[in-house]
Protein backbone atom coordinates (compact mmCIF):
# COMPACT_ATOMS: atom_id res chain seq x y z
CA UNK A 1 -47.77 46.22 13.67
CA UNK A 2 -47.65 49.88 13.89
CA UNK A 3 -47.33 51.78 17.38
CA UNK A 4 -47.20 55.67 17.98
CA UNK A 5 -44.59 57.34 19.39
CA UNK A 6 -44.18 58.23 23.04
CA UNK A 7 -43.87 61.27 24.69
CA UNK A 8 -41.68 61.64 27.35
CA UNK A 9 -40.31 64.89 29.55
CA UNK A 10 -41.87 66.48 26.16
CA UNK A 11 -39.67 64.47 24.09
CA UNK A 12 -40.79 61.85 21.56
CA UNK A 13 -39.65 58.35 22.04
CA UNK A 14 -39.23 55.32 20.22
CA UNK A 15 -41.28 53.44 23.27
CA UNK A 16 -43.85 50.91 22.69
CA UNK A 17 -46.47 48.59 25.13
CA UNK A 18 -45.51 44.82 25.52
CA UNK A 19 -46.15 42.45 28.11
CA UNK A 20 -43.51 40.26 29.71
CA UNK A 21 -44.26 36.67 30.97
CA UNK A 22 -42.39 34.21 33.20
CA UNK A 23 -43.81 30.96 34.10
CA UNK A 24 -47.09 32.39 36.09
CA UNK A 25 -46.10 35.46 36.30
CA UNK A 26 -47.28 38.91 33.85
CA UNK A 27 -47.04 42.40 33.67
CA UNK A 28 -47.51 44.79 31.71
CA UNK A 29 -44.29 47.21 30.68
CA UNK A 30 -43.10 49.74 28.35
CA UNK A 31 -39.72 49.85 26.28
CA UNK A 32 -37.68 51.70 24.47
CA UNK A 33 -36.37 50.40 20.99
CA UNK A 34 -32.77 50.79 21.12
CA UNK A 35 -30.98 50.29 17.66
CA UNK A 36 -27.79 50.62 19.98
CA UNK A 37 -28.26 48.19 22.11
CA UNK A 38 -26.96 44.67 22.16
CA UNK A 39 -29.43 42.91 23.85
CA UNK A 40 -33.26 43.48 26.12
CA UNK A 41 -32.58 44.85 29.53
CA UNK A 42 -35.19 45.22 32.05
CA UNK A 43 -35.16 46.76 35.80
CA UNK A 44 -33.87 44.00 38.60
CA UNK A 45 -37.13 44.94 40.40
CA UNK A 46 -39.02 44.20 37.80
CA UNK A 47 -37.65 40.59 37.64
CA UNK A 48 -38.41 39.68 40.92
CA UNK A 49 -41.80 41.04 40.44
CA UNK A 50 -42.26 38.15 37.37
CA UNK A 51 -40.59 35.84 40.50
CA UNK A 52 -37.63 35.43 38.92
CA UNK A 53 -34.78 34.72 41.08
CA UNK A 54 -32.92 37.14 39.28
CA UNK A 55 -29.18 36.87 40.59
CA UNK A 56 -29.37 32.96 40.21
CA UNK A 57 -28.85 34.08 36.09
CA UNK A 58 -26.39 34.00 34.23
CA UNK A 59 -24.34 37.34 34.49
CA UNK A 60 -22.38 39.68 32.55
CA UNK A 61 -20.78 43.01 32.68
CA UNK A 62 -21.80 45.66 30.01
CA UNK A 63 -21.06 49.10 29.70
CA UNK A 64 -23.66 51.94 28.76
CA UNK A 65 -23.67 55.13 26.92
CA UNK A 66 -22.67 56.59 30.46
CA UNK A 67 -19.40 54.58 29.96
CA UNK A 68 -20.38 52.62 33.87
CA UNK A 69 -19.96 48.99 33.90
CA UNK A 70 -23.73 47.19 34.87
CA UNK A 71 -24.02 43.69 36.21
CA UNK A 72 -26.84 41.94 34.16
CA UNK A 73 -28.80 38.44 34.96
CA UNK A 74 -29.91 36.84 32.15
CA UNK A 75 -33.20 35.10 31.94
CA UNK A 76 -35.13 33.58 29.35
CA UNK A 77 -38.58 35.19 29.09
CA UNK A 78 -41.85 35.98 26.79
CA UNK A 79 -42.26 38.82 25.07
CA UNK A 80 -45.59 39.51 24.34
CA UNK A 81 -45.35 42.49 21.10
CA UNK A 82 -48.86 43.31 19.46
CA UNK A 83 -49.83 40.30 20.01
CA UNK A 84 -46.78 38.30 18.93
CA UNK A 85 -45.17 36.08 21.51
CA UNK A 86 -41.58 35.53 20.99
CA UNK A 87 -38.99 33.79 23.89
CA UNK A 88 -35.38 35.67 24.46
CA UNK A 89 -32.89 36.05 26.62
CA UNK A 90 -33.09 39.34 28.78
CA UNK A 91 -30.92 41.18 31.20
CA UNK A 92 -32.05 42.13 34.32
CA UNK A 93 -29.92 45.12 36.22
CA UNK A 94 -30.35 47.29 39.06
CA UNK A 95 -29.77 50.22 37.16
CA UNK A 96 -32.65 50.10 35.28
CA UNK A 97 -34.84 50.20 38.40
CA UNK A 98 -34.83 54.18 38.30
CA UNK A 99 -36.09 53.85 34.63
CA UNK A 100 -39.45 54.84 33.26
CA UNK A 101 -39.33 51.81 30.69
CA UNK A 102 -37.03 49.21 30.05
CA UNK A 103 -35.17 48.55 26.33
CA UNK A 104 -34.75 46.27 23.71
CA UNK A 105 -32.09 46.17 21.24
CA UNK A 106 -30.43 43.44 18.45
CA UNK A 107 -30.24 40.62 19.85
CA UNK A 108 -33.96 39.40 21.33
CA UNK A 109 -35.69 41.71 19.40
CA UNK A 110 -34.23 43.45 15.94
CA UNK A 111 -33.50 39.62 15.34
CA UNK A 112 -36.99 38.80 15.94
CA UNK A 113 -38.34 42.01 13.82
CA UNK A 114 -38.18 44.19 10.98
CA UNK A 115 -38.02 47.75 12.73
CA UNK A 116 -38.99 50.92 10.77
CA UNK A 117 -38.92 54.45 12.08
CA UNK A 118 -40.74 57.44 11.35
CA UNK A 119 -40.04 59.96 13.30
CA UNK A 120 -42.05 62.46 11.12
CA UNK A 121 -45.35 60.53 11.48
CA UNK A 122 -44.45 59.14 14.94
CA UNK A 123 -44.80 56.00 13.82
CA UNK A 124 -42.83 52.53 14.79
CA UNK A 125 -43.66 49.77 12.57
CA UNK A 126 -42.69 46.25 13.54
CA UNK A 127 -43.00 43.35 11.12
CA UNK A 128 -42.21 39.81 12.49
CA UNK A 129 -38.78 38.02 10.77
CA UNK A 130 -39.85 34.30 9.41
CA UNK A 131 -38.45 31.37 10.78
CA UNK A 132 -36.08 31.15 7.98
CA UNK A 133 -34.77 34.47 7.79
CA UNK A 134 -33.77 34.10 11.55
CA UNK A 135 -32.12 31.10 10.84
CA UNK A 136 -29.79 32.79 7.91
């Protein structure tokens, strides 16, 4: 799957289109592919928007580039990518309300992908992991 870069305050950005799904609930959403991130990490609001009853998750405390400690609730969700599904875990913080797009980083998604960039063409290219190199 390939996927254009994104332009944002006239920047580009490593930010792609998925979809996120919890039980009934869909929307669409926009993230940024974060090499330096441990795991997916979407705004609270966004959570409650999927009806998630987002501080009934399991919670952690992880710090960001800005050095700030974040409580996270973590969910298990879809991720809809190109039109590959996958399930993960995802963190839901208030912090990332303000946020034009959410992000995904190693685990939930660079587990589930092969992730190329190329920043000179503006290109992302995904390529979904088989089962069994996941699994070593």
């Amino acid at each position: 799957m390939k996927f254009k870069y994104a332009r944002y305050e006239d920047r580009l950005r490593p930010v792609i289109p998925i979809a996120l799904h919890h039980d009934a609930g869909m929307t669409d959403y926009e993230v940024l592919i974060d090499s330096g991130a441990d795991v997916n990490v979407f705004a609270y609001q966004l959570g409650e928007y999927l009806g998630i009853d987002v501080a009934s998750g399991s919670s952690s405390t992880l710090v960001g580039v800005a050095g700030i400690p974040e409580e996270f609730y973590f969910h298990r969700i879809r991720l809809d990518v190109g039109g590959q599904v996958i399930t993960v875990e995802a963190g839901f913080a208030k912090a990332m309300d303000h946020m034009p797009y959410g992000i995904v980083g190693q685990r939930g998604f660079f587990d589930q992908f092969r992730v190329t960039f190329d920043l000179l063409a503006e290109v992302i290219e995904l390529t979904p992991r088989r089962e069994r190199e996941m699994a070593a």
